[in-house]
C-alpha atoms as a PDB file:
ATOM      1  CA  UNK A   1       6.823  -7.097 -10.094  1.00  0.00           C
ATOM      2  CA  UNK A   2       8.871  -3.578  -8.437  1.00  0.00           C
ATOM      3  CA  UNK A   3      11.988  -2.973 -10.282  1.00  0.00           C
ATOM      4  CA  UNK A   4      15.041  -3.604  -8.264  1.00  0.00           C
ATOM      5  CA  UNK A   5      17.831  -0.920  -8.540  1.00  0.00           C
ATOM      6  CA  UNK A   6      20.973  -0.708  -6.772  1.00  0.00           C
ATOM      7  CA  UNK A   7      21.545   2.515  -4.875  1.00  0.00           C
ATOM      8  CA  UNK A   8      25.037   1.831  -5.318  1.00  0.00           C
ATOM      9  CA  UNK A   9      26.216   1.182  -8.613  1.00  0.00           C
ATOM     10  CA  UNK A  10      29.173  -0.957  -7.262  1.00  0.00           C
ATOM     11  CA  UNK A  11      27.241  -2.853  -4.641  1.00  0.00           C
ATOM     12  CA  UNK A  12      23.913  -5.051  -5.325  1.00  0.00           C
ATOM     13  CA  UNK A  13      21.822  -6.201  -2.315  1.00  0.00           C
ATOM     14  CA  UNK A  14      22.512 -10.038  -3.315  1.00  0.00           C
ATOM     15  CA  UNK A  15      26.346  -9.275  -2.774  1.00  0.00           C
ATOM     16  CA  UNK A  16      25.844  -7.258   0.603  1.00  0.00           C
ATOM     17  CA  UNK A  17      23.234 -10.352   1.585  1.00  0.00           C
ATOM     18  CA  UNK A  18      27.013 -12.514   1.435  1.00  0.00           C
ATOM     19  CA  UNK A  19      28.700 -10.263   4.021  1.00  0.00           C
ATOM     20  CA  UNK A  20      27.906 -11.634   7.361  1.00  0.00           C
ATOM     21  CA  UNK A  21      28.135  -8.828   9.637  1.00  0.00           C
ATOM     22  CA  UNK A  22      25.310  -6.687  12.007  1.00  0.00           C
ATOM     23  CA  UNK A  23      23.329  -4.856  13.724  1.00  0.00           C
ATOM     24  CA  UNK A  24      22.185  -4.003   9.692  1.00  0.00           C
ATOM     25  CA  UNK A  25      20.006  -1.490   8.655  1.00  0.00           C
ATOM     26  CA  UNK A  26      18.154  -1.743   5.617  1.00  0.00           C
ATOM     27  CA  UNK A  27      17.342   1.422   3.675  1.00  0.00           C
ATOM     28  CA  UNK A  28      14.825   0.889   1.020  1.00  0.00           C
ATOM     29  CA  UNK A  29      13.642   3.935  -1.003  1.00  0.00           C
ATOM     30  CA  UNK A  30      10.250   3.422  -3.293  1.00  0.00           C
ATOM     31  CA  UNK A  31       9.349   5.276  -6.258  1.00  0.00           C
ATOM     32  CA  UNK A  32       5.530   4.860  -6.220  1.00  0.00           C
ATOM     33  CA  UNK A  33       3.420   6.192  -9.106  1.00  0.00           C
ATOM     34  CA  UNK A  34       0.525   8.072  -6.821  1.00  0.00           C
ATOM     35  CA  UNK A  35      -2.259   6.257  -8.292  1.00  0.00           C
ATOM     36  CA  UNK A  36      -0.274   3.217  -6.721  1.00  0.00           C
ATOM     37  CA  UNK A  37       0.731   4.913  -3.379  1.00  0.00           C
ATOM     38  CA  UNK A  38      -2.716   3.041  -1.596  1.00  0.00           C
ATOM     39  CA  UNK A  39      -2.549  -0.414  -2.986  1.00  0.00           C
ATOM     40  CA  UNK A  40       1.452  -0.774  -2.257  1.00  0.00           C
ATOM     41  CA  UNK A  41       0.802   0.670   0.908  1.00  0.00           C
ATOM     42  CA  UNK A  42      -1.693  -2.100   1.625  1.00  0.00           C
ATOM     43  CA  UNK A  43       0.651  -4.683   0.328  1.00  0.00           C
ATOM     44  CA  UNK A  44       4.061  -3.149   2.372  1.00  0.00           C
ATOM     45  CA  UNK A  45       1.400  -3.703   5.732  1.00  0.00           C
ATOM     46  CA  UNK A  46       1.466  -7.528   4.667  1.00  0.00           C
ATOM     47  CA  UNK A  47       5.062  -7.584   4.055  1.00  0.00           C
ATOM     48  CA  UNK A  48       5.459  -5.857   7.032  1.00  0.00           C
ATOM     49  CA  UNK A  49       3.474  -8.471   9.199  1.00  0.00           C
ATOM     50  CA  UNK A  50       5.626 -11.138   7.525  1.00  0.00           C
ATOM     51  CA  UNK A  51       8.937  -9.767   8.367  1.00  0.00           C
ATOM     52  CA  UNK A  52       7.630  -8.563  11.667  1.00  0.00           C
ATOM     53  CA  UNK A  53       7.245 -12.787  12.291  1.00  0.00           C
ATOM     54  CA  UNK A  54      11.392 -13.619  11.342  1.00  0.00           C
ATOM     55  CA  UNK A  55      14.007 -14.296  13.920  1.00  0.00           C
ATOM     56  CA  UNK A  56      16.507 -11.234  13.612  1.00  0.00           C
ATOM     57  CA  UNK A  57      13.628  -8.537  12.824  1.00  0.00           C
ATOM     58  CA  UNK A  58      14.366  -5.753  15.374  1.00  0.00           C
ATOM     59  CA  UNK A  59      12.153  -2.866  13.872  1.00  0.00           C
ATOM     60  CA  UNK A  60      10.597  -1.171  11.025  1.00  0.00           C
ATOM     61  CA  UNK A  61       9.777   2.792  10.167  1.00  0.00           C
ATOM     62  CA  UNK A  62       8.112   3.422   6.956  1.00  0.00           C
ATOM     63  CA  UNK A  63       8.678   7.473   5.762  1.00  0.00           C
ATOM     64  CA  UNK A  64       6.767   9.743   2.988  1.00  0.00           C
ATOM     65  CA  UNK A  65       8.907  12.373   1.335  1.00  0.00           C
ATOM     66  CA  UNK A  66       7.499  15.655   1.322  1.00  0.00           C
ATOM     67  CA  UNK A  67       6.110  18.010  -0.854  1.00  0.00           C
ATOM     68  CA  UNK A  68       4.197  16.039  -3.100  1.00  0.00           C
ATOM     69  CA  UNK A  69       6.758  13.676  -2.948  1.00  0.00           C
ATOM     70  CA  UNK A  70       6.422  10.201  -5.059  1.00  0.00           C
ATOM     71  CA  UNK A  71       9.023   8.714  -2.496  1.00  0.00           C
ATOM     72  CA  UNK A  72       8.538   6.286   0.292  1.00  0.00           C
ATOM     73  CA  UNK A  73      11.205   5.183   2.606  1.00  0.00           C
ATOM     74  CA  UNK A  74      11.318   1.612   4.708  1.00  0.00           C
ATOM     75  CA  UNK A  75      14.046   1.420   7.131  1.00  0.00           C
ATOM     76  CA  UNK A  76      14.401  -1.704   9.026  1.00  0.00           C
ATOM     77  CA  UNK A  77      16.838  -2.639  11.918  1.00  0.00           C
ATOM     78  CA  UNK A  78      17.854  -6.788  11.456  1.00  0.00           C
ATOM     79  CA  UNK A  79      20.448  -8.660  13.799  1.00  0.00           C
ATOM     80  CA  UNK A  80      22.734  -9.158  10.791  1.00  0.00           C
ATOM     81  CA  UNK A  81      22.211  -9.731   7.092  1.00  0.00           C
ATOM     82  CA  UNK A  82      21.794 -13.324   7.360  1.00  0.00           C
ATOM     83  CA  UNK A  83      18.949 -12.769   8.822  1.00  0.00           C
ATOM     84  CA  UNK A  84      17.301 -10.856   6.577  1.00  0.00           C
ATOM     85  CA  UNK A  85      18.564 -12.784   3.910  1.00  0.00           C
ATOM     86  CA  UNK A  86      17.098 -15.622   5.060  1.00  0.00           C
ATOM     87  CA  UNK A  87      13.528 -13.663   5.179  1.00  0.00           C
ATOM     88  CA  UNK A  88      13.778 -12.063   1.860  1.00  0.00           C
ATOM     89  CA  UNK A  89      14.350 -15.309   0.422  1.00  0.00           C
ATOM     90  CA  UNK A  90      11.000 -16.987   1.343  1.00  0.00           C
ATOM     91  CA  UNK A  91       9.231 -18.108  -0.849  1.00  0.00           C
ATOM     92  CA  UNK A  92       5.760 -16.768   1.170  1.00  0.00           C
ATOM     93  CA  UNK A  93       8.218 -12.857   1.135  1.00  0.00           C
ATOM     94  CA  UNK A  94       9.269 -13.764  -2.574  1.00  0.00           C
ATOM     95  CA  UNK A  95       5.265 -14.145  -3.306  1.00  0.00           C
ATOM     96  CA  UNK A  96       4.072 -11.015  -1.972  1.00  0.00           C
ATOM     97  CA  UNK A  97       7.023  -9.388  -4.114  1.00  0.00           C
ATOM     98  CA  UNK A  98       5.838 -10.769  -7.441  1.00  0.00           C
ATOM     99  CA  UNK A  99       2.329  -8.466  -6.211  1.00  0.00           C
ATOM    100  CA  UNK A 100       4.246  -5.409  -6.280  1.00  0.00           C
ATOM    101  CA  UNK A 101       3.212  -3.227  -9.818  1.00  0.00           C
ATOM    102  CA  UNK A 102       6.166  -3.180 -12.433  1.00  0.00           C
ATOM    103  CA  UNK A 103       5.924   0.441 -12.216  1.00  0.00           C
ATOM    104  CA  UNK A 104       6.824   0.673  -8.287  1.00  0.00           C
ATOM    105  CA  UNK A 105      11.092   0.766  -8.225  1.00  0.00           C
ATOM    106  CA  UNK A 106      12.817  -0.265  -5.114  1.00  0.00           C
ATOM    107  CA  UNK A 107      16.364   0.991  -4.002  1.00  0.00           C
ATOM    108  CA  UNK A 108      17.120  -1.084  -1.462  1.00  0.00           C
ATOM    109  CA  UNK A 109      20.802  -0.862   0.503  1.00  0.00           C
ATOM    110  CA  UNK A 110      22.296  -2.729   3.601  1.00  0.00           C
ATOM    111  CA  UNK A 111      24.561  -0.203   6.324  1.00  0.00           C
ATOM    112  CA  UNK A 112      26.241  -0.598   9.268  1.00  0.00           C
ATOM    113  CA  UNK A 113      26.619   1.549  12.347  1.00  0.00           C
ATOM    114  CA  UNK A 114      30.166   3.192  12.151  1.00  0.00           C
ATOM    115  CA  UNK A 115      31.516   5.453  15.429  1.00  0.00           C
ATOM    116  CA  UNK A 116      31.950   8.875  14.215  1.00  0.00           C
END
């Protein structure tokens, strides 16, 4: 299974999964080795599909980095945390998770929109 890392040292996804609050973005960087880069792509599509199917989805972008990058980027748009709480804790999400290679690591972080 992906390692999970928190982006923010002082913040895990489980406690920003507590605040209720949204619109919510979720930001999820991949480091995928490129022998990997095919089969997790394959795998993100079915995720994708999945989370696609849960009330509160609003949209989905997937990103490359550049030059020769080993970095992907998700970012997702959710009516609020709860639910994509709700859809990350699945069992049939939590299943295609466990798929993901131990060597794939996954920063994943929760924002809000904030006027500037």
């Amino acid at each position: 299974m992906a390692t999970l890392q928190s982006l923010d040292p002082y913040t895990t996804m489980f406690a920003q999964f507590a605040q209720k609050t949204g619109p919510i973005v979720l930001a999820n960087t991949f480091f995928v080795p490129e022998e990997r880069t095919e089969s997790f792509l394959a795998l993100f599509r079915r995720q994708a599909e999945f989370m696609k199917a849960q009330p509160g989805f609003v949209s989905l972008q997937m990103h490359e980095g550049t030059a020769d990058s080993r970095l992907l980027m998700n970012i997702a748009v959710w009516e609020s945390t709860e639910a994509l709480a709700t859809a990350f804790a699945s069992p049939e999400f939590q299943r295609m998770v466990a798929e993901s290679p131990d060597d794939v690591v996954s920063y994943p972080h929760i924002f809000q929109q904030i006027d500037v």
